[in-house]
C-alpha atoms as a PDB file:
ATOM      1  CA  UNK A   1     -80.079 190.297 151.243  1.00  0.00           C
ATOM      2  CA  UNK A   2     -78.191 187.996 153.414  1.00  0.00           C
ATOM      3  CA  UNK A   3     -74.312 187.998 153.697  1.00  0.00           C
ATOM      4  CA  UNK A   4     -73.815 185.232 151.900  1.00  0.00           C
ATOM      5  CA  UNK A   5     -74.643 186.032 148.529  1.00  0.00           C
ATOM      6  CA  UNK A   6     -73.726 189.994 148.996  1.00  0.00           C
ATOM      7  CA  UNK A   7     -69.582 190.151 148.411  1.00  0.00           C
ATOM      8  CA  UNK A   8     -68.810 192.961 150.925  1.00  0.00           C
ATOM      9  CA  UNK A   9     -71.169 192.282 153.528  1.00  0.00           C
ATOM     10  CA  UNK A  10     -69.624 188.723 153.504  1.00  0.00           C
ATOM     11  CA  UNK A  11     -66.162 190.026 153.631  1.00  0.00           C
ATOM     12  CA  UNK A  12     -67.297 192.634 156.499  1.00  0.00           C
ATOM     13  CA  UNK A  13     -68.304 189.338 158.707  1.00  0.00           C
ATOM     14  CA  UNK A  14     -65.151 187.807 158.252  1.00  0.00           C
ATOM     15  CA  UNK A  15     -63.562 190.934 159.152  1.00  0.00           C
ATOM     16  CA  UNK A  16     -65.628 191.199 162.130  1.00  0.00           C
ATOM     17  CA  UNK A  17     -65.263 187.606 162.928  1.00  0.00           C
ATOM     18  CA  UNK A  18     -61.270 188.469 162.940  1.00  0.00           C
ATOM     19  CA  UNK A  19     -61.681 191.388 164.645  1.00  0.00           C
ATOM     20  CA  UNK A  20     -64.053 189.846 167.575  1.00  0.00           C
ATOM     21  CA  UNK A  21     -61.800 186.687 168.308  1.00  0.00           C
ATOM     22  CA  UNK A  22     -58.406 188.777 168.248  1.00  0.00           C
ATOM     23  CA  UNK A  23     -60.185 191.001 171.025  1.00  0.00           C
ATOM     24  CA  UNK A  24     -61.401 187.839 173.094  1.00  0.00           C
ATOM     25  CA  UNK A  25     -58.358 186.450 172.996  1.00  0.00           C
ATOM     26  CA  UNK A  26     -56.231 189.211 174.542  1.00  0.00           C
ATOM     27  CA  UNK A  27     -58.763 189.374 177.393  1.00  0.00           C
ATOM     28  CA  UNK A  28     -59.269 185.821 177.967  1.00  0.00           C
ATOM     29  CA  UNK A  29     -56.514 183.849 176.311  1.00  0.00           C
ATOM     30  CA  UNK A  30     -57.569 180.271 177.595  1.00  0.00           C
ATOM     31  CA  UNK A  31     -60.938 180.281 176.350  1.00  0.00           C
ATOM     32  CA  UNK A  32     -59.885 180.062 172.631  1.00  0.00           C
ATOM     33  CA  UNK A  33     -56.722 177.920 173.414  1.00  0.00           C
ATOM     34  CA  UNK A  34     -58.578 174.602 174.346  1.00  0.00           C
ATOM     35  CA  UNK A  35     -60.611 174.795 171.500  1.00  0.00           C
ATOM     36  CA  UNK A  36     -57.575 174.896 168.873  1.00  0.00           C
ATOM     37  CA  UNK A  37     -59.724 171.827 166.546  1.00  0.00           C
ATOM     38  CA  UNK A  38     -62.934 170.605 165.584  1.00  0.00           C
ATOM     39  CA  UNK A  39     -65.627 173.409 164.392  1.00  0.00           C
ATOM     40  CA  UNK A  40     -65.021 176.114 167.510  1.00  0.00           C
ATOM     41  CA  UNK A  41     -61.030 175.427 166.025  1.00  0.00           C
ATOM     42  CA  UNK A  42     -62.363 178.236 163.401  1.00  0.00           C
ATOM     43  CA  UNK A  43     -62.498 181.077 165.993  1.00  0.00           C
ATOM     44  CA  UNK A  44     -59.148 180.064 167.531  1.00  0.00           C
ATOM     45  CA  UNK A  45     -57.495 180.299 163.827  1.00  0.00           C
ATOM     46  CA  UNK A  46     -59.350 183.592 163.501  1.00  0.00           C
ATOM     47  CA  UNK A  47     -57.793 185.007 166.548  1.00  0.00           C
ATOM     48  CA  UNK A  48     -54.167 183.930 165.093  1.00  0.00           C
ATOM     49  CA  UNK A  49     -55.221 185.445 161.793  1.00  0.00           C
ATOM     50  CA  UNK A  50     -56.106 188.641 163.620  1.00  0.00           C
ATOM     51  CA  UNK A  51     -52.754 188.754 166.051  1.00  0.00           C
ATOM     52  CA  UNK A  52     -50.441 187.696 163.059  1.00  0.00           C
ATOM     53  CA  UNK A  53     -52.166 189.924 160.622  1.00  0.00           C
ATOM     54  CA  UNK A  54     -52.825 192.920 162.359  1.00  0.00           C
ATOM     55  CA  UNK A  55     -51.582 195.745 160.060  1.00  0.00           C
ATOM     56  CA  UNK A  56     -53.305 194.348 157.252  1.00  0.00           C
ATOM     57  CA  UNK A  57     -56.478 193.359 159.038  1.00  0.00           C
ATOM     58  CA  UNK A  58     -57.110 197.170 160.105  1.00  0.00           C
ATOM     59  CA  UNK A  59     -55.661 198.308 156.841  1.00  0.00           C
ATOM     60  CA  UNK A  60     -59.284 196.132 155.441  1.00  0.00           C
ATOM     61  CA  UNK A  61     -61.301 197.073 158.140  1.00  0.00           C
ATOM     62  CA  UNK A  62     -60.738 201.008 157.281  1.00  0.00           C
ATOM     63  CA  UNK A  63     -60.954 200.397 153.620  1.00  0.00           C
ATOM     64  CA  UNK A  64     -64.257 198.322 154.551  1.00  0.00           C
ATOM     65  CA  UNK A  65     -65.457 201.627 156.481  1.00  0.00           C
ATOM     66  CA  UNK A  66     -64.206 204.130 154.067  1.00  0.00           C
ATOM     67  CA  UNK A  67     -66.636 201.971 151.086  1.00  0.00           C
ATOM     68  CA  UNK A  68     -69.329 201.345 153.336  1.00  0.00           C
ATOM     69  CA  UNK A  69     -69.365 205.536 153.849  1.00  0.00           C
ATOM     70  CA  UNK A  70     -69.070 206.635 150.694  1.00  0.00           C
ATOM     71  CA  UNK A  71     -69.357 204.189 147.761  1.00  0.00           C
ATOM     72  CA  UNK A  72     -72.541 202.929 149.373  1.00  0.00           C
END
């Protein structure tokens, strides 16, 4: 079943998504910057999510692990 229509596999993308830009963006700060609009604007907001949010963000990603492990 694809992401899309399975709830926590689609919230483990976005999680992942969050995850991955936050990472590329400490590393290489300018290649997210000049792309702050249009459709690559979505990984730059991701990356702001992820910097802004980060206590909560790992807060989901372990409860996302923990119910992946052992509800699953």
């Amino acid at each position: 079943m694809s992401a899309i229509f399975n709830f926590q596999s689609l919230l483990t993308v976005i999680l992942l998504l969050i995850c991955t830009c936050a990472y590329i963006r400490s590393l290489a700060p300018s290649l997210l910057d000049r792309n702050k609009t249009g459709l690559l604007g979505i990984f730059w907001k991701c990356a702001r999510i992820g910097e802004r949010k980060s206590p909560y963000v790992a807060v989901c990603c372990i409860v996302m692990a923990s119910a992946s492990l052992f509800i699953q």
